[in-house]
C-alpha atoms as a PDB file:
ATOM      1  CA  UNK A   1     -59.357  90.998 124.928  1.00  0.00           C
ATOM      2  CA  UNK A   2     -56.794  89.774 127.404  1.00  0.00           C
ATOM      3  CA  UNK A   3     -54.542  92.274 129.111  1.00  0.00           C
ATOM      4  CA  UNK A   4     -50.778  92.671 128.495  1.00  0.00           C
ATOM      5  CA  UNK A   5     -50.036  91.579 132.164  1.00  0.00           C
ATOM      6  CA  UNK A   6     -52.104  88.625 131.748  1.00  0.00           C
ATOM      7  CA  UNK A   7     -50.498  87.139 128.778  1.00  0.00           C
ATOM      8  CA  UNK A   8     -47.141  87.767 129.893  1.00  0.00           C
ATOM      9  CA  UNK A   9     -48.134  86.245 133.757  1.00  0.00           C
ATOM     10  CA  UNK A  10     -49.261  83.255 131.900  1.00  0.00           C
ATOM     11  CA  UNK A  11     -46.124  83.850 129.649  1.00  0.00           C
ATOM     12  CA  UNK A  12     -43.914  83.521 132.369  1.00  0.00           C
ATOM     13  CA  UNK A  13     -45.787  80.699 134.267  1.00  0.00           C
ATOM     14  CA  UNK A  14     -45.426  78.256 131.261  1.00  0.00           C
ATOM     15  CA  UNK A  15     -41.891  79.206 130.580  1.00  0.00           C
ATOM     16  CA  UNK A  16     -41.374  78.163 134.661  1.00  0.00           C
ATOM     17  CA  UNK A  17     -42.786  75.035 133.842  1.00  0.00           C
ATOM     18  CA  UNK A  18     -41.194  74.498 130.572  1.00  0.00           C
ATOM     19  CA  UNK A  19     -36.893  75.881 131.379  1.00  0.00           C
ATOM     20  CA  UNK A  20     -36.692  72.351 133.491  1.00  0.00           C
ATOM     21  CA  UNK A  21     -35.375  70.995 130.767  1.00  0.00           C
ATOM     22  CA  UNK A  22     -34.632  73.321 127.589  1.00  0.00           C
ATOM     23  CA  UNK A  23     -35.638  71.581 124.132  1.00  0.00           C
ATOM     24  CA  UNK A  24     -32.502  71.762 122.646  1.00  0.00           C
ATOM     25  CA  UNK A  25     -29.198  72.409 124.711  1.00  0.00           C
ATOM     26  CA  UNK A  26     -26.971  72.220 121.985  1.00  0.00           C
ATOM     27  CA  UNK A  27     -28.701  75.302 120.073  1.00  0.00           C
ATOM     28  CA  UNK A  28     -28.600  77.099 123.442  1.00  0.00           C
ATOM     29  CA  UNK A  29     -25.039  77.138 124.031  1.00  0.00           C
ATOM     30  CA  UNK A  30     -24.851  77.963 120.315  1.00  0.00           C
ATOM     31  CA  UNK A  31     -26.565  80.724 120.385  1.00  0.00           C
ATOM     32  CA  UNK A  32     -25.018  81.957 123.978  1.00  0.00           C
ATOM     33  CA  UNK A  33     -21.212  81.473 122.433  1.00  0.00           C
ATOM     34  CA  UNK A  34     -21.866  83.141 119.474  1.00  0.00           C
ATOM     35  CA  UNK A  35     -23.621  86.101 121.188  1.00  0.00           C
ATOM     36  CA  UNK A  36     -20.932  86.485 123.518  1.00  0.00           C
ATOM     37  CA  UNK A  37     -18.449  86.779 120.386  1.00  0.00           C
ATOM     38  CA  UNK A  38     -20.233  89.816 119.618  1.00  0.00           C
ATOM     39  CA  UNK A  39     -22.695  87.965 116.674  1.00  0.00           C
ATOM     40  CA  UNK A  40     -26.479  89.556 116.534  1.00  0.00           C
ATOM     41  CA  UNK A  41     -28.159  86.166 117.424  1.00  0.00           C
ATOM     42  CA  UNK A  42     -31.764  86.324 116.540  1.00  0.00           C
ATOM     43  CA  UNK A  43     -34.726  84.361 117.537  1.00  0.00           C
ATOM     44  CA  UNK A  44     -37.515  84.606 115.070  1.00  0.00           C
ATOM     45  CA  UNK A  45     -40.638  82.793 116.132  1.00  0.00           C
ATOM     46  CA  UNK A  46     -44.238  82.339 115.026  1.00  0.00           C
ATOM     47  CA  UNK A  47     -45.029  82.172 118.246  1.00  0.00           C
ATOM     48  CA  UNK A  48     -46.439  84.765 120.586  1.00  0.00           C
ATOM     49  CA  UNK A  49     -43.927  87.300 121.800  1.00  0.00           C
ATOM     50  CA  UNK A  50     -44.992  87.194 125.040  1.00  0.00           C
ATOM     51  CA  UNK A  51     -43.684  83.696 125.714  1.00  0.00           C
ATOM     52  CA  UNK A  52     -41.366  83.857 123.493  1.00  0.00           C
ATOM     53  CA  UNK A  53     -39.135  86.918 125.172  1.00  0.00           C
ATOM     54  CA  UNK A  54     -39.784  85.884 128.420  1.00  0.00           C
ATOM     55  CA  UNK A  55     -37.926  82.267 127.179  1.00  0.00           C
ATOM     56  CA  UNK A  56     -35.639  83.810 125.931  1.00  0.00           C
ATOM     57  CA  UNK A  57     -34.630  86.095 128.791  1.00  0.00           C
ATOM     58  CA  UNK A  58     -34.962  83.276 131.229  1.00  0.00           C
ATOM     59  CA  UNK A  59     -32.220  81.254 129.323  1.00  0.00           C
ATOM     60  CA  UNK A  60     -29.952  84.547 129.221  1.00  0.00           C
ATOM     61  CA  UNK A  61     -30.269  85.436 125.955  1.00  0.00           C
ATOM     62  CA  UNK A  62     -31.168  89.390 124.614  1.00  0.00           C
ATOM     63  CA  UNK A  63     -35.262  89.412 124.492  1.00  0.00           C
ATOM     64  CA  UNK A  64     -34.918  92.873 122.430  1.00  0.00           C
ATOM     65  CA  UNK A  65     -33.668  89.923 119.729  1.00  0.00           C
ATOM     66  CA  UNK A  66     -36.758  88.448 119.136  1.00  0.00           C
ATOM     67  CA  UNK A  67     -39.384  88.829 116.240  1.00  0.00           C
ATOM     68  CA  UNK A  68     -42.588  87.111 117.263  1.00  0.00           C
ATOM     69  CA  UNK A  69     -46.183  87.233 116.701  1.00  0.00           C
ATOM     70  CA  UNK A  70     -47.828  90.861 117.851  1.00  0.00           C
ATOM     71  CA  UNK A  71     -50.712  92.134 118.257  1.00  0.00           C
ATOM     72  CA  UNK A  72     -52.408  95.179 118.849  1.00  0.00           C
ATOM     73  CA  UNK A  73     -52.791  96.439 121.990  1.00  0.00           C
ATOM     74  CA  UNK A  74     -55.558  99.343 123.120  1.00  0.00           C
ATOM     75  CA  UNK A  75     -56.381 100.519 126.529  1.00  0.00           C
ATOM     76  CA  UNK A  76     -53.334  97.764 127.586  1.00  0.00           C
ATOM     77  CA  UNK A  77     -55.667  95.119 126.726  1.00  0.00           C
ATOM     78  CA  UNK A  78     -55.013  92.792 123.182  1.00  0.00           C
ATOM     79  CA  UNK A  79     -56.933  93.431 120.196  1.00  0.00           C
ATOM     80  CA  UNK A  80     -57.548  90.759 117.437  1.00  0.00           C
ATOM     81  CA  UNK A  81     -55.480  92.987 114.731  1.00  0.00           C
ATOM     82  CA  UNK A  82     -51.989  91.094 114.364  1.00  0.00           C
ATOM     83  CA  UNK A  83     -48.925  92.811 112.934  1.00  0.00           C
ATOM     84  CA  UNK A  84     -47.445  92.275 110.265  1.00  0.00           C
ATOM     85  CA  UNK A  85     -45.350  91.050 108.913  1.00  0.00           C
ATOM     86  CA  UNK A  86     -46.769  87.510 110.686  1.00  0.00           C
ATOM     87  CA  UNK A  87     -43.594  85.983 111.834  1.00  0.00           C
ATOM     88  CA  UNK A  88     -44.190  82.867 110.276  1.00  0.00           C
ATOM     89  CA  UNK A  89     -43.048  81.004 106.792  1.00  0.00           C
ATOM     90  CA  UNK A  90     -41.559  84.025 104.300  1.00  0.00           C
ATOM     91  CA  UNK A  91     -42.860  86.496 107.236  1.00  0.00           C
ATOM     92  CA  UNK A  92     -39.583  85.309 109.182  1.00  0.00           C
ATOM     93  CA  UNK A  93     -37.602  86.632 106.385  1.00  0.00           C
ATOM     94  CA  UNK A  94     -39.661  89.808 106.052  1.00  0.00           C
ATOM     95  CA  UNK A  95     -39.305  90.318 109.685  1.00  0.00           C
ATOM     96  CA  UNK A  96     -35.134  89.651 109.887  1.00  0.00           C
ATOM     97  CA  UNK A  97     -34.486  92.157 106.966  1.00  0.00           C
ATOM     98  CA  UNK A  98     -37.022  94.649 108.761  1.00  0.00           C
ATOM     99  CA  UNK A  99     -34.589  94.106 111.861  1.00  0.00           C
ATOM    100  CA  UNK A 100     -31.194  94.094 110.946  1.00  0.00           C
ATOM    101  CA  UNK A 101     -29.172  94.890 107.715  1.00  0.00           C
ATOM    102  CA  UNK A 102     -26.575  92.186 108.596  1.00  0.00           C
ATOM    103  CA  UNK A 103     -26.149  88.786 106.006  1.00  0.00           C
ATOM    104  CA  UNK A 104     -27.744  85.894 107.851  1.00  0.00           C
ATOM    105  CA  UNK A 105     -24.814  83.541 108.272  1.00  0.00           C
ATOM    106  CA  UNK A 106     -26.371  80.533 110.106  1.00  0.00           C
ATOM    107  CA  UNK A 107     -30.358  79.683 110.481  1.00  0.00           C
ATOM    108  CA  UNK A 108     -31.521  76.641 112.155  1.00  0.00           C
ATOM    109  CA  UNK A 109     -34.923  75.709 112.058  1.00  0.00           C
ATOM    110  CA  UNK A 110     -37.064  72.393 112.808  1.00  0.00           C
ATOM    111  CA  UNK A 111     -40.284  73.123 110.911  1.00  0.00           C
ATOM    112  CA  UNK A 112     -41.901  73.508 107.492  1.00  0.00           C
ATOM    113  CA  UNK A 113     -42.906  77.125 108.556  1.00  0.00           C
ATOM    114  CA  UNK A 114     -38.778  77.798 108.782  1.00  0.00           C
ATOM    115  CA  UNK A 115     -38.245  76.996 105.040  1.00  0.00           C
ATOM    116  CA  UNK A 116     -37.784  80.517 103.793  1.00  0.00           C
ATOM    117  CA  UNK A 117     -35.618  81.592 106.641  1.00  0.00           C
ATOM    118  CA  UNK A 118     -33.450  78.445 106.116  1.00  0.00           C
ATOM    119  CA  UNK A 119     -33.433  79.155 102.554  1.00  0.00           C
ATOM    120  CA  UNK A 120     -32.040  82.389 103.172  1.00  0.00           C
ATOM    121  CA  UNK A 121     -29.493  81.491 105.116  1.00  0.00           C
ATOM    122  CA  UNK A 122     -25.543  81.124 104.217  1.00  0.00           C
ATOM    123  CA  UNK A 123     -25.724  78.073 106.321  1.00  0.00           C
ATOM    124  CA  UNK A 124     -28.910  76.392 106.904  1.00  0.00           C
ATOM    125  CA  UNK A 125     -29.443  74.163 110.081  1.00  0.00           C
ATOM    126  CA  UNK A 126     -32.124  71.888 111.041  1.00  0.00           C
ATOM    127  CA  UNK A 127     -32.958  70.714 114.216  1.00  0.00           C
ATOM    128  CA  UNK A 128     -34.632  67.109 114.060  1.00  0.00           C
ATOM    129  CA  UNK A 129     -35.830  64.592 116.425  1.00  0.00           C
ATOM    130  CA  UNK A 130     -33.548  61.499 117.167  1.00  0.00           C
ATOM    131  CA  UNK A 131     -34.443  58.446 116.553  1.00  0.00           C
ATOM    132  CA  UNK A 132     -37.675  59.529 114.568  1.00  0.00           C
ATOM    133  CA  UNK A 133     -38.618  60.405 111.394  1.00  0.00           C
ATOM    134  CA  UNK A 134     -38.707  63.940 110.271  1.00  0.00           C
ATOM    135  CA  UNK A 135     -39.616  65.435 106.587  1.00  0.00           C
ATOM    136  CA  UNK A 136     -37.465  68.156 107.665  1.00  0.00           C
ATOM    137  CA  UNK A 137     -34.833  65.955 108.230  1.00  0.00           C
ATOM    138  CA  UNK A 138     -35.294  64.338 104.705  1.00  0.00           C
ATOM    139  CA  UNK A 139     -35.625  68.065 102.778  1.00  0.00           C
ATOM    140  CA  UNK A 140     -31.933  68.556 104.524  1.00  0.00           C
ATOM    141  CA  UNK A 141     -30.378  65.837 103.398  1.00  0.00           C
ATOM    142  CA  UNK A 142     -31.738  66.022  99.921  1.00  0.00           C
ATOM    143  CA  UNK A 143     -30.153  69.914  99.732  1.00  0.00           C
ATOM    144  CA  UNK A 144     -27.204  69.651 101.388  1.00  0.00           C
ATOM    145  CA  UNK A 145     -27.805  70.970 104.658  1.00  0.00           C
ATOM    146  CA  UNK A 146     -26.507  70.160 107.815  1.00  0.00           C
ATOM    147  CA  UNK A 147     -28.685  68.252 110.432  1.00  0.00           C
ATOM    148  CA  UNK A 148     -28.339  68.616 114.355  1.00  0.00           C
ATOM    149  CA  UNK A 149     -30.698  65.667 115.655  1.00  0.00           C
ATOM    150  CA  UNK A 150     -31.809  66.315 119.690  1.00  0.00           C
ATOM    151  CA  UNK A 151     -34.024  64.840 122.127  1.00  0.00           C
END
């Protein structure tokens, strides 16, 4: 029942808060370097759109890139009806394909709910936290993959 212009105020006053430090710099330059060599960089997110375009727009990236969690929306206010697919485990995947025709070369991903996408991926990436443990960590070292640790 909240409005649009609600969500994304709130949207942007979090991400305000948040951009003082980015979570992981390396990832950001990544993604930055590879988008200015002409690469479709994606950012597929279970979170809310909302938040999650106005990140990415604050750290210069292209928000019309981003597959997120929707919702309906009637009379400009937010209904309880959430789009599909639900951005989220095999949902990223579904979501991607929807989106772009293109291979996916390189997926990075820090959480369970990223399997799928990582799975899909030429070259799977995850992001784990140093110094601590991380199943995700362990899964990528048991397959193969490679393993960027931050914080």
């Amino acid at each position: 029942g909240c409005s649009q212009q609600e969500v994304l105020q709130w949207s942007q006053e979090l991400v305000r808060a948040a951009l003082h430090a980015p979570l992981h710099p390396p990832l950001l330059e990544l993604a930055r370097e590879l988008s200015r060599r002409g690469c479709e960089v994606w950012i597929v997110s279970g979170s809310n759109a909302w938040s999650v375009r106005t990140a990415v727009a604050e750290l210069g990236l292209d928000e019309g890139r981003v597959l997120a969690l929707t919702c309906g929306v009637e009379g400009g206010r937010l209904t309880g009806e959430v789009a599909l697919p639900v951005t989220c485990a095999r949902g990223k995947v579904d979501a991607l394909r929807a989106a772009t025709a293109r291979p996916l070369l390189l997926a990075a991903g820090n959480a369970h709910y990223d399997l799928a996408l990582l799975e899909h991926a030429r070259l799977p990436l995850v992001v784990a936290p140093r110094g601590r443990p991380s199943a995700m960590r362990e899964l990528a070292q048991a397959r193969g993959w490679s393993v960027v640790e931050v914080g």
